[in-house]
PDB file of N, CA and C in Angstrom:
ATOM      1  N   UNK A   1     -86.213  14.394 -56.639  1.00  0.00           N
ATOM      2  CA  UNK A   1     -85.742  15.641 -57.211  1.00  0.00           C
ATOM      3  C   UNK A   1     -86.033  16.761 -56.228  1.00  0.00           C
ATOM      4  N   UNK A   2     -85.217  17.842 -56.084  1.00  0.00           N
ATOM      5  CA  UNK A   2     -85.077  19.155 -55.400  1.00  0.00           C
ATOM      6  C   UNK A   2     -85.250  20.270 -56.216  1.00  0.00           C
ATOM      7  N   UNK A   3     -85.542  21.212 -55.741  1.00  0.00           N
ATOM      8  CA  UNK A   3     -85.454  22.610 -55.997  1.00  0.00           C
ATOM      9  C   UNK A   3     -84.151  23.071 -55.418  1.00  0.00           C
ATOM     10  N   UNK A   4     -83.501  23.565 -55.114  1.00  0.00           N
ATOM     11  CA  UNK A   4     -82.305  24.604 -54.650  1.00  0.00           C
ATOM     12  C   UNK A   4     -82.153  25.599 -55.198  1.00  0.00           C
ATOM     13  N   UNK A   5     -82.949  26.733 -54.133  1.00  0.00           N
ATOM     14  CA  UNK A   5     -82.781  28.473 -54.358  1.00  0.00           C
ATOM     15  C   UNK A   5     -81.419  28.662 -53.147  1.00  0.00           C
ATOM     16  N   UNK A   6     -80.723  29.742 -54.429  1.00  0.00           N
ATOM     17  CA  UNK A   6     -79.576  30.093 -53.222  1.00  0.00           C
ATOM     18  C   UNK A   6     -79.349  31.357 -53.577  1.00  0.00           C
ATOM     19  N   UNK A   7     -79.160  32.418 -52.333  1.00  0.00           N
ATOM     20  CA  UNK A   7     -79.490  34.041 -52.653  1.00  0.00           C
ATOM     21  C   UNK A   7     -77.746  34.069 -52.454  1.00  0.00           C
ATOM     22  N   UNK A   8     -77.243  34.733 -53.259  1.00  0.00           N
ATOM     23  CA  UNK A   8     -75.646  35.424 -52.576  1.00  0.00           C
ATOM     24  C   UNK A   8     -75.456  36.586 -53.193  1.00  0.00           C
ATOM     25  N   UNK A   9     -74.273  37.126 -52.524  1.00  0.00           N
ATOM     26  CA  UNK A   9     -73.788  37.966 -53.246  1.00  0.00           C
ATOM     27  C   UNK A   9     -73.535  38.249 -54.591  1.00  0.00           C
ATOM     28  N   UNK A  10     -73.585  39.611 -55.305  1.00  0.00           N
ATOM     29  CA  UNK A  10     -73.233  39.461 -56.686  1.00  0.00           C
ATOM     30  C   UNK A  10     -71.886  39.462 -56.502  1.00  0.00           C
ATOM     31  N   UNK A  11     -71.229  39.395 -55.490  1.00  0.00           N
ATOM     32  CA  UNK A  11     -69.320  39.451 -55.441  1.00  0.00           C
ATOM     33  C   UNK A  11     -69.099  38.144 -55.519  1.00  0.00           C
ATOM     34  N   UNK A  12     -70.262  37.289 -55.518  1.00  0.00           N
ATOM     35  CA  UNK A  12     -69.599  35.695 -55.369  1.00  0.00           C
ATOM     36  C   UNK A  12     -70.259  34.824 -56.470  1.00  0.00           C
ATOM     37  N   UNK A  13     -71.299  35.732 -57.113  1.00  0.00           N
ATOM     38  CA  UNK A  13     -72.108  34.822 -58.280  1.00  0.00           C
ATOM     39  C   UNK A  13     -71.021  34.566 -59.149  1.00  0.00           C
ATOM     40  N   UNK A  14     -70.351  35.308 -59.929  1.00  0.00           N
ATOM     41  CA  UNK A  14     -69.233  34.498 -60.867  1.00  0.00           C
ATOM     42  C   UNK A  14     -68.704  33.511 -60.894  1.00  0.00           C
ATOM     43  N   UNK A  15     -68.124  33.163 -59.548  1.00  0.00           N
ATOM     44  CA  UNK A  15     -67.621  32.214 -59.327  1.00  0.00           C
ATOM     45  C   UNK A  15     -68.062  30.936 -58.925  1.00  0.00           C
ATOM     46  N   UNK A  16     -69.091  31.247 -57.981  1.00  0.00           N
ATOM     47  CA  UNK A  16     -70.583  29.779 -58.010  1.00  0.00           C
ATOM     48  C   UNK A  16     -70.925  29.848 -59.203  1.00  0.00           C
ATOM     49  N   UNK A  17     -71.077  30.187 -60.060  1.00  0.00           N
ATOM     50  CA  UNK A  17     -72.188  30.072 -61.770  1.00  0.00           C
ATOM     51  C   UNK A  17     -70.466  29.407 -62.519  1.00  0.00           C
ATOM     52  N   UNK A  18     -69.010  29.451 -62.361  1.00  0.00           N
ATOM     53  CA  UNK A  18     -68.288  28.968 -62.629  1.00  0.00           C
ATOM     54  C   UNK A  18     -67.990  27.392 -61.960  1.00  0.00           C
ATOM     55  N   UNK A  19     -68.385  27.366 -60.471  1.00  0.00           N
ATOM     56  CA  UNK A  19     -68.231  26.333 -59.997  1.00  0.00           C
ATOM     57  C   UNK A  19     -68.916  25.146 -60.603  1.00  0.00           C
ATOM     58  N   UNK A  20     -70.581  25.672 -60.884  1.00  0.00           N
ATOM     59  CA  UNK A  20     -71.403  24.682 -61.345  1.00  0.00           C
ATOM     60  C   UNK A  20     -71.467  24.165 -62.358  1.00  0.00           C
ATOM     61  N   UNK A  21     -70.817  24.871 -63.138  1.00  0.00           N
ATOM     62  CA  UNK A  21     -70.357  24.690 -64.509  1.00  0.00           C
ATOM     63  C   UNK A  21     -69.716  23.307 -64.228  1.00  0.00           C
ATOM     64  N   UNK A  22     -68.441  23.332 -63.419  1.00  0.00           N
ATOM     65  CA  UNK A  22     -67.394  22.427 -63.942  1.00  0.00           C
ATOM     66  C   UNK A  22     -67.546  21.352 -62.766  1.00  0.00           C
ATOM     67  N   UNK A  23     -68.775  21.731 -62.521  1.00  0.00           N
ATOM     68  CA  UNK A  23     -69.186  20.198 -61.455  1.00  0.00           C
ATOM     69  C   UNK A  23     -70.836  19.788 -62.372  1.00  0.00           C
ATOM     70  N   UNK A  24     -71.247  19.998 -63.517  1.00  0.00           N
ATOM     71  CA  UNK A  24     -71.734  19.869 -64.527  1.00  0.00           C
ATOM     72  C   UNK A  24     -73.627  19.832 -63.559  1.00  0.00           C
ATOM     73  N   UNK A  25     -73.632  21.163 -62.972  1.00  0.00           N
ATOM     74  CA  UNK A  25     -75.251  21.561 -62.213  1.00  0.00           C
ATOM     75  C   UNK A  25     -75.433  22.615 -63.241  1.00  0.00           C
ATOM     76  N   UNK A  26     -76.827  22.293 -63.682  1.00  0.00           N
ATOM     77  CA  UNK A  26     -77.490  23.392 -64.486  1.00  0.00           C
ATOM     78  C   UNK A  26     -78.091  24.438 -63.698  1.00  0.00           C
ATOM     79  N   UNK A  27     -77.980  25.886 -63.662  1.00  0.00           N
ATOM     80  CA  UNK A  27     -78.366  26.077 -62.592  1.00  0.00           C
ATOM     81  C   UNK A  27     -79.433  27.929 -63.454  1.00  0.00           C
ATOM     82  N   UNK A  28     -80.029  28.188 -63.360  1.00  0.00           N
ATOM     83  CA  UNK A  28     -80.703  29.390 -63.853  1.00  0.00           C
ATOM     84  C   UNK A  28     -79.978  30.870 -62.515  1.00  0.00           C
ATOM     85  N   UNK A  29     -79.745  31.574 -63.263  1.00  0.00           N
ATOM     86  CA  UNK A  29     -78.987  32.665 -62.053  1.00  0.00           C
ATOM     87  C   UNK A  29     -80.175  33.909 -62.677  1.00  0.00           C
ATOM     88  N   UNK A  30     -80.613  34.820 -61.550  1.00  0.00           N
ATOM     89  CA  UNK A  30     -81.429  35.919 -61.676  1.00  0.00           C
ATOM     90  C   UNK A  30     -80.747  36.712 -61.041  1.00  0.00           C
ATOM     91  N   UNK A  31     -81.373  38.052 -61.827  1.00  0.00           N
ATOM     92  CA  UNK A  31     -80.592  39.373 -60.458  1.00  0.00           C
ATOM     93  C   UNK A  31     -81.453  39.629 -59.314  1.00  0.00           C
ATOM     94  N   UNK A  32     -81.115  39.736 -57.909  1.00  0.00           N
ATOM     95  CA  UNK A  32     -81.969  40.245 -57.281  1.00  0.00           C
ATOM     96  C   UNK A  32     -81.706  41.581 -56.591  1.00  0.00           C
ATOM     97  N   UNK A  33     -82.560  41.756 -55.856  1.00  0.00           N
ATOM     98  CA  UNK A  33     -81.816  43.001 -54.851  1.00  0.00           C
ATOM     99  C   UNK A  33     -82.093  42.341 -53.097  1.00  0.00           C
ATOM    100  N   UNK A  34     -81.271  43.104 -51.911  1.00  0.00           N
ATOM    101  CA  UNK A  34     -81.331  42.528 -50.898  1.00  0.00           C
ATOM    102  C   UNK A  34     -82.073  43.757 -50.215  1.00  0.00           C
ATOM    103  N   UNK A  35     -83.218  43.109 -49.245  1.00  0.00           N
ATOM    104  CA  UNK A  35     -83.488  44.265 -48.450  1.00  0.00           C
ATOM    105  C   UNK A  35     -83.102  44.958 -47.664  1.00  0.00           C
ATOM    106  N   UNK A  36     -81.932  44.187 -46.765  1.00  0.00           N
ATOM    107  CA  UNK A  36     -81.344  45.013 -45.829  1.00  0.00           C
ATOM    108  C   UNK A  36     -80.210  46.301 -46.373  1.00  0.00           C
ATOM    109  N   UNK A  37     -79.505  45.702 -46.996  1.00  0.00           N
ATOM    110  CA  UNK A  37     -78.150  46.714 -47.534  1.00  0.00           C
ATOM    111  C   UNK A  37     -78.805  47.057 -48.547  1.00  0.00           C
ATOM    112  N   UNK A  38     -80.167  46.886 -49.341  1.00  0.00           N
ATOM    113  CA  UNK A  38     -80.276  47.028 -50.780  1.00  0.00           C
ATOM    114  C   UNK A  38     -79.348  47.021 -52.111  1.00  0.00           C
ATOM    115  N   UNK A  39     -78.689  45.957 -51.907  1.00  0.00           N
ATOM    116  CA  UNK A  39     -77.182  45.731 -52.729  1.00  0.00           C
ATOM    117  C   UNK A  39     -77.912  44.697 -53.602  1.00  0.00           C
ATOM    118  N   UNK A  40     -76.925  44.526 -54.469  1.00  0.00           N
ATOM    119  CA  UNK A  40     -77.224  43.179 -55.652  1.00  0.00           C
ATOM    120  C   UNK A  40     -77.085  42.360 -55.286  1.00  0.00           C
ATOM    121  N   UNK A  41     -77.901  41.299 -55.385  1.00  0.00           N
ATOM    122  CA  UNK A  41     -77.660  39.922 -55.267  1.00  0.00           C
ATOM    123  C   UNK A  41     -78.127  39.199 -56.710  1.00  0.00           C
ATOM    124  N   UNK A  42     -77.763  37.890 -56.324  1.00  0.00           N
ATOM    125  CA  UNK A  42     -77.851  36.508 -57.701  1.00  0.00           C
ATOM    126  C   UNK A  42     -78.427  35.767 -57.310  1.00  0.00           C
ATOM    127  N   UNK A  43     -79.595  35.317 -57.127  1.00  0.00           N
ATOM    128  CA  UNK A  43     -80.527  34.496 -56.789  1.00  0.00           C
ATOM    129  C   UNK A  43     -80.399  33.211 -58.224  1.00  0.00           C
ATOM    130  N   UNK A  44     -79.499  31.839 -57.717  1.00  0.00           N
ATOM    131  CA  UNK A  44     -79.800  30.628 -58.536  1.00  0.00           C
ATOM    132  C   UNK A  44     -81.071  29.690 -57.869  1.00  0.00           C
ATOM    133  N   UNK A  45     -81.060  29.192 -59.148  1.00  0.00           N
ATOM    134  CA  UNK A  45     -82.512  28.318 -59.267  1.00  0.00           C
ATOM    135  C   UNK A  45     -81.992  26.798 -59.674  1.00  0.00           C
ATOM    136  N   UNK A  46     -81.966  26.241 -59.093  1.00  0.00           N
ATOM    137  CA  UNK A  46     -80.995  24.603 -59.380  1.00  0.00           C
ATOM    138  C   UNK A  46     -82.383  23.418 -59.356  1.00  0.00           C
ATOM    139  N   UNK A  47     -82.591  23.143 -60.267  1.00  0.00           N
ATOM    140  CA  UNK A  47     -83.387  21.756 -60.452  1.00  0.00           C
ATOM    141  C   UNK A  47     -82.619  20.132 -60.523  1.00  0.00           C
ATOM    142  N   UNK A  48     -82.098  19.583 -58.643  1.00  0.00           N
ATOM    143  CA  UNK A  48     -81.184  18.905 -59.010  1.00  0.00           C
ATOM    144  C   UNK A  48     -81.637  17.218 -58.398  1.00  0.00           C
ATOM    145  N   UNK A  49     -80.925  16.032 -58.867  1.00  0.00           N
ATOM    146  CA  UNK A  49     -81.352  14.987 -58.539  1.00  0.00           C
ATOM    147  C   UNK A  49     -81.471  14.772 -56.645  1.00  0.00           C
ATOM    148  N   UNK A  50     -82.124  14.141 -56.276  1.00  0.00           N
ATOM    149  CA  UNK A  50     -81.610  14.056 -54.414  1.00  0.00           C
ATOM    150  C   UNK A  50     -80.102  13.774 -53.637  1.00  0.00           C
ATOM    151  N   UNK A  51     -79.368  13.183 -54.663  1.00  0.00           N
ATOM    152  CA  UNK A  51     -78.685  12.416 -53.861  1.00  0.00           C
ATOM    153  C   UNK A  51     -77.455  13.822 -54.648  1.00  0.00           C
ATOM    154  N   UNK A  52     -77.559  14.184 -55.553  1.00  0.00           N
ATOM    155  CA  UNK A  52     -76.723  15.558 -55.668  1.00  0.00           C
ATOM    156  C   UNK A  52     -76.406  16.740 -55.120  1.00  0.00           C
ATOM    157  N   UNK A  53     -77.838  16.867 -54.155  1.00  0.00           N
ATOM    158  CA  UNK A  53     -78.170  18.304 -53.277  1.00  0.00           C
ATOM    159  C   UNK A  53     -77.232  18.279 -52.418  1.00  0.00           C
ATOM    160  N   UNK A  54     -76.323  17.544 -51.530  1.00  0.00           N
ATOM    161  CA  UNK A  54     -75.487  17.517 -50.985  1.00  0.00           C
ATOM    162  C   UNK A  54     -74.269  18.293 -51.629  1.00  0.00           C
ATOM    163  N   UNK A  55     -73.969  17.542 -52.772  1.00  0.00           N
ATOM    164  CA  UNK A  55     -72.446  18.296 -53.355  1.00  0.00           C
ATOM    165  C   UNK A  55     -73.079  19.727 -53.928  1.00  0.00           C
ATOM    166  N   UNK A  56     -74.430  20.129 -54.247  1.00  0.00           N
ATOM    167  CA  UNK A  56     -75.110  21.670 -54.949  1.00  0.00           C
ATOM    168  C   UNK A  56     -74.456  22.700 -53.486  1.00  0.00           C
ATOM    169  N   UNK A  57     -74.675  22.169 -51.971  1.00  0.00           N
ATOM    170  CA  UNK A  57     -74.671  22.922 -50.859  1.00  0.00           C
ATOM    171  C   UNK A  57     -73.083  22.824 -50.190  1.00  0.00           C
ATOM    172  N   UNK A  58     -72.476  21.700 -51.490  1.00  0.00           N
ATOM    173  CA  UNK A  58     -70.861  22.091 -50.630  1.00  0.00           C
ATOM    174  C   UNK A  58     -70.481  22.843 -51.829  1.00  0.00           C
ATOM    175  N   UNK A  59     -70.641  23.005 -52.523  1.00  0.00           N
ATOM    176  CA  UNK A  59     -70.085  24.281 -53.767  1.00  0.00           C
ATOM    177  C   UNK A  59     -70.567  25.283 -53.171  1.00  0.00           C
ATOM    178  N   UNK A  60     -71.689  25.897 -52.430  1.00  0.00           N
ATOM    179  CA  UNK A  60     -71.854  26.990 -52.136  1.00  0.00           C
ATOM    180  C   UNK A  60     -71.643  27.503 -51.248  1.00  0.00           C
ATOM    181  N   UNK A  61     -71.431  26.722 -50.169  1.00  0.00           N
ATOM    182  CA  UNK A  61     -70.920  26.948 -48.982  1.00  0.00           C
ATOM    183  C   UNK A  61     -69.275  27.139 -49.115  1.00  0.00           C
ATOM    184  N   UNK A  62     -68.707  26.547 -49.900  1.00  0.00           N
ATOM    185  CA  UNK A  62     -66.996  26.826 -50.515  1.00  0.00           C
ATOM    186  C   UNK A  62     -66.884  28.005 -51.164  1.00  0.00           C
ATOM    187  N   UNK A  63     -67.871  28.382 -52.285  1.00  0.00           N
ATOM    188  CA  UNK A  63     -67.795  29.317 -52.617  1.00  0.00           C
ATOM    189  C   UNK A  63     -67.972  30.807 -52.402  1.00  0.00           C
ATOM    190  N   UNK A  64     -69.282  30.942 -51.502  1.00  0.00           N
ATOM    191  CA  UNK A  64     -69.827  31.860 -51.006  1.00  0.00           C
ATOM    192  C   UNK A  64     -69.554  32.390 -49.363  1.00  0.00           C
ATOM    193  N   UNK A  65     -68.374  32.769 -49.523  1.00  0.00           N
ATOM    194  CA  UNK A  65     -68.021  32.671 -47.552  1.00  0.00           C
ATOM    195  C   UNK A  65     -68.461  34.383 -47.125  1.00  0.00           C
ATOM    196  N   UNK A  66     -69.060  34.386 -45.835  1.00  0.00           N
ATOM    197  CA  UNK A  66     -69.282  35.864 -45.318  1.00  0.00           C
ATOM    198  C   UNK A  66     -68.337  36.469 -45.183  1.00  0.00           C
ATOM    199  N   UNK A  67     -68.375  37.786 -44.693  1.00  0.00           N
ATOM    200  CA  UNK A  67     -66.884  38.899 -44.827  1.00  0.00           C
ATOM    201  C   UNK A  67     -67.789  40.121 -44.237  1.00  0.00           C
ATOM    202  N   UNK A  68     -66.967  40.868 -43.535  1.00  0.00           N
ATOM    203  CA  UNK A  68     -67.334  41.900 -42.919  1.00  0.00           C
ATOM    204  C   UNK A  68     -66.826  43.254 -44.052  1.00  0.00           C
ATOM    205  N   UNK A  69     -68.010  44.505 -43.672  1.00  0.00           N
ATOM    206  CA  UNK A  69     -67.755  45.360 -44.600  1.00  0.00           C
ATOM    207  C   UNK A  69     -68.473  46.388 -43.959  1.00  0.00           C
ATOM    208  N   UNK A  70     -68.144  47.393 -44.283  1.00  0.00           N
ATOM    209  CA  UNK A  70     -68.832  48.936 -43.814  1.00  0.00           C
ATOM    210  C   UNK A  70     -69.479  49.456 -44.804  1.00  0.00           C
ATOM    211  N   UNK A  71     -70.533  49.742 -44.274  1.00  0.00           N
ATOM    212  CA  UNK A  71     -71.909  50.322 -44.727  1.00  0.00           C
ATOM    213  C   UNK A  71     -72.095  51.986 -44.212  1.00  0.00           C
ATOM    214  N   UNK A  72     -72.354  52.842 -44.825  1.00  0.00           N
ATOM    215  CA  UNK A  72     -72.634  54.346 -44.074  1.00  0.00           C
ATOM    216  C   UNK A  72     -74.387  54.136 -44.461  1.00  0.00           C
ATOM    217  N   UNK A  73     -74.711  54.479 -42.572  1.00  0.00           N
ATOM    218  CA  UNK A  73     -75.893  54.774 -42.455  1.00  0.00           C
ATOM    219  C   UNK A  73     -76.393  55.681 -42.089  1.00  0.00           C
ATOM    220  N   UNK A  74     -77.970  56.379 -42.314  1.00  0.00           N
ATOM    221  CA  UNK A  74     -78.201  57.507 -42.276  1.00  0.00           C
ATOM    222  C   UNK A  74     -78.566  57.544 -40.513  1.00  0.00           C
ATOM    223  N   UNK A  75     -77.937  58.291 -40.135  1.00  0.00           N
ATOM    224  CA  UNK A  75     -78.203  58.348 -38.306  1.00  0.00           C
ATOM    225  C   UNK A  75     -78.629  59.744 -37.738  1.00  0.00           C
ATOM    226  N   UNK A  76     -79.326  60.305 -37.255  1.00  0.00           N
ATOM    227  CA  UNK A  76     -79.079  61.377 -36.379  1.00  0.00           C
ATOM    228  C   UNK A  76     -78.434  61.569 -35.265  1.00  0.00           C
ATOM    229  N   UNK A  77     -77.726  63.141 -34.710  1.00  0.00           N
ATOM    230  CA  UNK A  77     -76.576  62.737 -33.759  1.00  0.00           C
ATOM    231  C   UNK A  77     -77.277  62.993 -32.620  1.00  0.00           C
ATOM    232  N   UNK A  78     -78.484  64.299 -33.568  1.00  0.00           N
ATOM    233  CA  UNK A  78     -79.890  65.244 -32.488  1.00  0.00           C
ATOM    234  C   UNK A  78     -81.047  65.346 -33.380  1.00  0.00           C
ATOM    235  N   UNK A  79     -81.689  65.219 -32.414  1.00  0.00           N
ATOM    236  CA  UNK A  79     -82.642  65.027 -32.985  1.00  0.00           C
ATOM    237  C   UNK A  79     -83.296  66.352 -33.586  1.00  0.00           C
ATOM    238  N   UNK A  80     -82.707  67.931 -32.609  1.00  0.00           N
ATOM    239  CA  UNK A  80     -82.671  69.310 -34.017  1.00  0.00           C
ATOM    240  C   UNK A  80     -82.577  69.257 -34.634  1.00  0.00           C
ATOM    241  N   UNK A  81     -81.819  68.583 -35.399  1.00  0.00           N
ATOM    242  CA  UNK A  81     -80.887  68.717 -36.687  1.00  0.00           C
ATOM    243  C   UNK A  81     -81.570  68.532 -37.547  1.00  0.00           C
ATOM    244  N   UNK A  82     -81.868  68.735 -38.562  1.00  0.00           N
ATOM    245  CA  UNK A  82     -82.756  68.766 -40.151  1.00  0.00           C
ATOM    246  C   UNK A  82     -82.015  67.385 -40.998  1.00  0.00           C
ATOM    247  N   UNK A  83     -80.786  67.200 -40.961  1.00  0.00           N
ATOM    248  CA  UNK A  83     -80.291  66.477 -41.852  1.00  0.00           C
ATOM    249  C   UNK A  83     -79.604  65.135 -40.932  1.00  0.00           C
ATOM    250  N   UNK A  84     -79.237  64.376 -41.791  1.00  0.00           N
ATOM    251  CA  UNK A  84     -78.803  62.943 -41.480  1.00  0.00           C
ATOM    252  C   UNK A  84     -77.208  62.826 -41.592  1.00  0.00           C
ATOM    253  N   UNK A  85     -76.798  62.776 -40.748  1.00  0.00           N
ATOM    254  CA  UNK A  85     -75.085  62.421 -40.926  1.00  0.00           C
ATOM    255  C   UNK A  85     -75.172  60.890 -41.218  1.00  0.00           C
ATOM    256  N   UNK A  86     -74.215  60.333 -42.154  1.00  0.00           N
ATOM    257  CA  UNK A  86     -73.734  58.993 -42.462  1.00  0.00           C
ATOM    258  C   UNK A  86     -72.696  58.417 -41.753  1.00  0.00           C
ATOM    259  N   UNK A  87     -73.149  57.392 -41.055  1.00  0.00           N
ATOM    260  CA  UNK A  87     -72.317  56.842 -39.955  1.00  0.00           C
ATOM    261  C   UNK A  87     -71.724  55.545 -40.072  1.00  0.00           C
ATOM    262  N   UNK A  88     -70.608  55.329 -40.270  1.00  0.00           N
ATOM    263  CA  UNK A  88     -70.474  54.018 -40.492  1.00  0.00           C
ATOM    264  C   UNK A  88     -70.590  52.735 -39.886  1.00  0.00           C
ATOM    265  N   UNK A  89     -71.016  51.891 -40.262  1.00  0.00           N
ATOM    266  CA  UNK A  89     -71.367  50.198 -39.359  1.00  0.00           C
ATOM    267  C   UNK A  89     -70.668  49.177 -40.036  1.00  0.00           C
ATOM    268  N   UNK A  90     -70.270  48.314 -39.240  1.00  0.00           N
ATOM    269  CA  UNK A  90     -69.257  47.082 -40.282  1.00  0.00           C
ATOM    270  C   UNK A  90     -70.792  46.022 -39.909  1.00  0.00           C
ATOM    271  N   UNK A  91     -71.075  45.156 -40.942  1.00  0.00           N
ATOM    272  CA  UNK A  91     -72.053  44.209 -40.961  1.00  0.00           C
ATOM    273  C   UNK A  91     -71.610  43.322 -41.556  1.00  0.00           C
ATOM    274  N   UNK A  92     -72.020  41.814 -41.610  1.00  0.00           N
ATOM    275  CA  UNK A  92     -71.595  40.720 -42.502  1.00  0.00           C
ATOM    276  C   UNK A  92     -72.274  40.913 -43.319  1.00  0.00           C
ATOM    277  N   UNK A  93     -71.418  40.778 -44.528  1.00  0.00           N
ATOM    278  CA  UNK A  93     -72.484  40.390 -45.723  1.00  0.00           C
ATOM    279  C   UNK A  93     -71.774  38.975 -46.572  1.00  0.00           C
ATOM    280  N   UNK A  94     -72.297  38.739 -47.848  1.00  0.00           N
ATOM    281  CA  UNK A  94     -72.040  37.656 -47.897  1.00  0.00           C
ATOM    282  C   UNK A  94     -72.581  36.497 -47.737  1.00  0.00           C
ATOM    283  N   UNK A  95     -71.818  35.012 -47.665  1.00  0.00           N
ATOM    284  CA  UNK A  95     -72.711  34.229 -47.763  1.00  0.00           C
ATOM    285  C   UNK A  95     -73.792  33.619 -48.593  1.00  0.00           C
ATOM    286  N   UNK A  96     -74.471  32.669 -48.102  1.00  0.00           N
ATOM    287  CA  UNK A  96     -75.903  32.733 -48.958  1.00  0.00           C
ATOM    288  C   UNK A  96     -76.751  32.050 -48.013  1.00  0.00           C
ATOM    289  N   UNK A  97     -78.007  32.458 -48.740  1.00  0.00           N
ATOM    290  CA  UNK A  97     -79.104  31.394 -47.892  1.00  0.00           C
ATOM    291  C   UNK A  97     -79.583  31.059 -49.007  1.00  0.00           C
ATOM    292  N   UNK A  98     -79.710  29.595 -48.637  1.00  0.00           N
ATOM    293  CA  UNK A  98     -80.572  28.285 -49.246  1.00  0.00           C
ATOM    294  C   UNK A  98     -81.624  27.689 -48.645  1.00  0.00           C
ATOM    295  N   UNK A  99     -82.439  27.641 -49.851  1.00  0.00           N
ATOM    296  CA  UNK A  99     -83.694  27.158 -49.303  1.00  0.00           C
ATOM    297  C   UNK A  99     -83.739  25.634 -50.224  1.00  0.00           C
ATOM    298  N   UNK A 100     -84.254  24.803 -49.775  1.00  0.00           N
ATOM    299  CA  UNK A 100     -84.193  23.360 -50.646  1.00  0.00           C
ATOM    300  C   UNK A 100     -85.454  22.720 -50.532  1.00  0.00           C
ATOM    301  N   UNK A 101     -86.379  22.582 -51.745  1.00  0.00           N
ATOM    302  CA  UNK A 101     -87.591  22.381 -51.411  1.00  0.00           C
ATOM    303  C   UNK A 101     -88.044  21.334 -52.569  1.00  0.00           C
ATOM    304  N   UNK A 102     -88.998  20.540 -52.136  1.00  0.00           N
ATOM    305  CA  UNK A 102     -89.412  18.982 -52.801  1.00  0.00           C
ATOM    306  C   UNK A 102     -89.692  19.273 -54.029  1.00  0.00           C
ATOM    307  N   UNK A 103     -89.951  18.498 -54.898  1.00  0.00           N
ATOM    308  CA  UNK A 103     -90.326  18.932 -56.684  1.00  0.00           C
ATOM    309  C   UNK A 103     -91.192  17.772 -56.573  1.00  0.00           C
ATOM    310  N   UNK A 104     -92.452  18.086 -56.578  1.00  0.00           N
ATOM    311  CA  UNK A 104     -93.808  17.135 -57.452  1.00  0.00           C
ATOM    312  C   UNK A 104     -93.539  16.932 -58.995  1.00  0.00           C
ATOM    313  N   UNK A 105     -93.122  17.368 -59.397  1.00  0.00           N
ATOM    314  CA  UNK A 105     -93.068  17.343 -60.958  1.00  0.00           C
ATOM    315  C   UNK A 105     -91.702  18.485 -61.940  1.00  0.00           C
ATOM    316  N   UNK A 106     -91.048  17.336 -63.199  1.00  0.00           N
ATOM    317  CA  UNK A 106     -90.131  17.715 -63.397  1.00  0.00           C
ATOM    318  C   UNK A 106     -90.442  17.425 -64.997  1.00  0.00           C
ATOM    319  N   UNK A 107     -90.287  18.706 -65.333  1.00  0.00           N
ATOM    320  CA  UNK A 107     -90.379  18.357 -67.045  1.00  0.00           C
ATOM    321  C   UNK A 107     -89.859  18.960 -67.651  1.00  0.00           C
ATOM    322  N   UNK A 108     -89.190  19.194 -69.116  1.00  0.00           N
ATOM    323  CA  UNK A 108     -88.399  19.892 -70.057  1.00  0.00           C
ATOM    324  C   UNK A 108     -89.059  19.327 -71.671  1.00  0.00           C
ATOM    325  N   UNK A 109     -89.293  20.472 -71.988  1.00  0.00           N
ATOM    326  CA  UNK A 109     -89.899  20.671 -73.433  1.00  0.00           C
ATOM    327  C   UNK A 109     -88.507  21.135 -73.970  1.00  0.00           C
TER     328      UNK A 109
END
């Protein structure tokens, strides 16, 4: 048995929390936040057999694809200046990262 944490976008949780559904993975979804962009994310929690973790990481990898997007950041142009102009940056966001980690013990009350 596995653990499978997978952080993504909240633009793509609907549709992974739909995927798993109808590929029958139980999966716990949380809200998170991201540190870099400080945007929403969906952090799932998948408690799945070994030989399943394979098809858990091709649903998410199908589902969850990166994409470029612009962000306004706070920049100075001088360093006189009192205030911050917002500058725009295109960054990937998107995606997910997975972490997949061993389970000593598996129980349900």
């Amino acid at each position: 048995m596995k653990l499978v944490m997978a952080i993504v976008q909240d633009k793509d949780s609907n549709r992974l929390a739909n995927e798993f559904i109808d590929n029958n993975i139980r999966a716990t979804k949380l809200s998170s936040t991201g540190g870099f962009l400080k945007a929403g994310n969906s952090t799932f929690i998948i408690g799945i057999e070994d030989e399943r973790v394979q098809e858990a990481l091709e649903l998410i990898k199908k589902t969850c694809q990166s994409r470029k997007q612009y962000v306004s950041t706070p920049m100075s142009l001088d360093i006189s200046l009192d205030g911050q102009v917002p500058y725009p940056v295109e960054v990937e966001v998107g995606g997910a990262t997975v972490f997949v980690l061993p389970v000593e013990g598996f129980h349900q009350y």
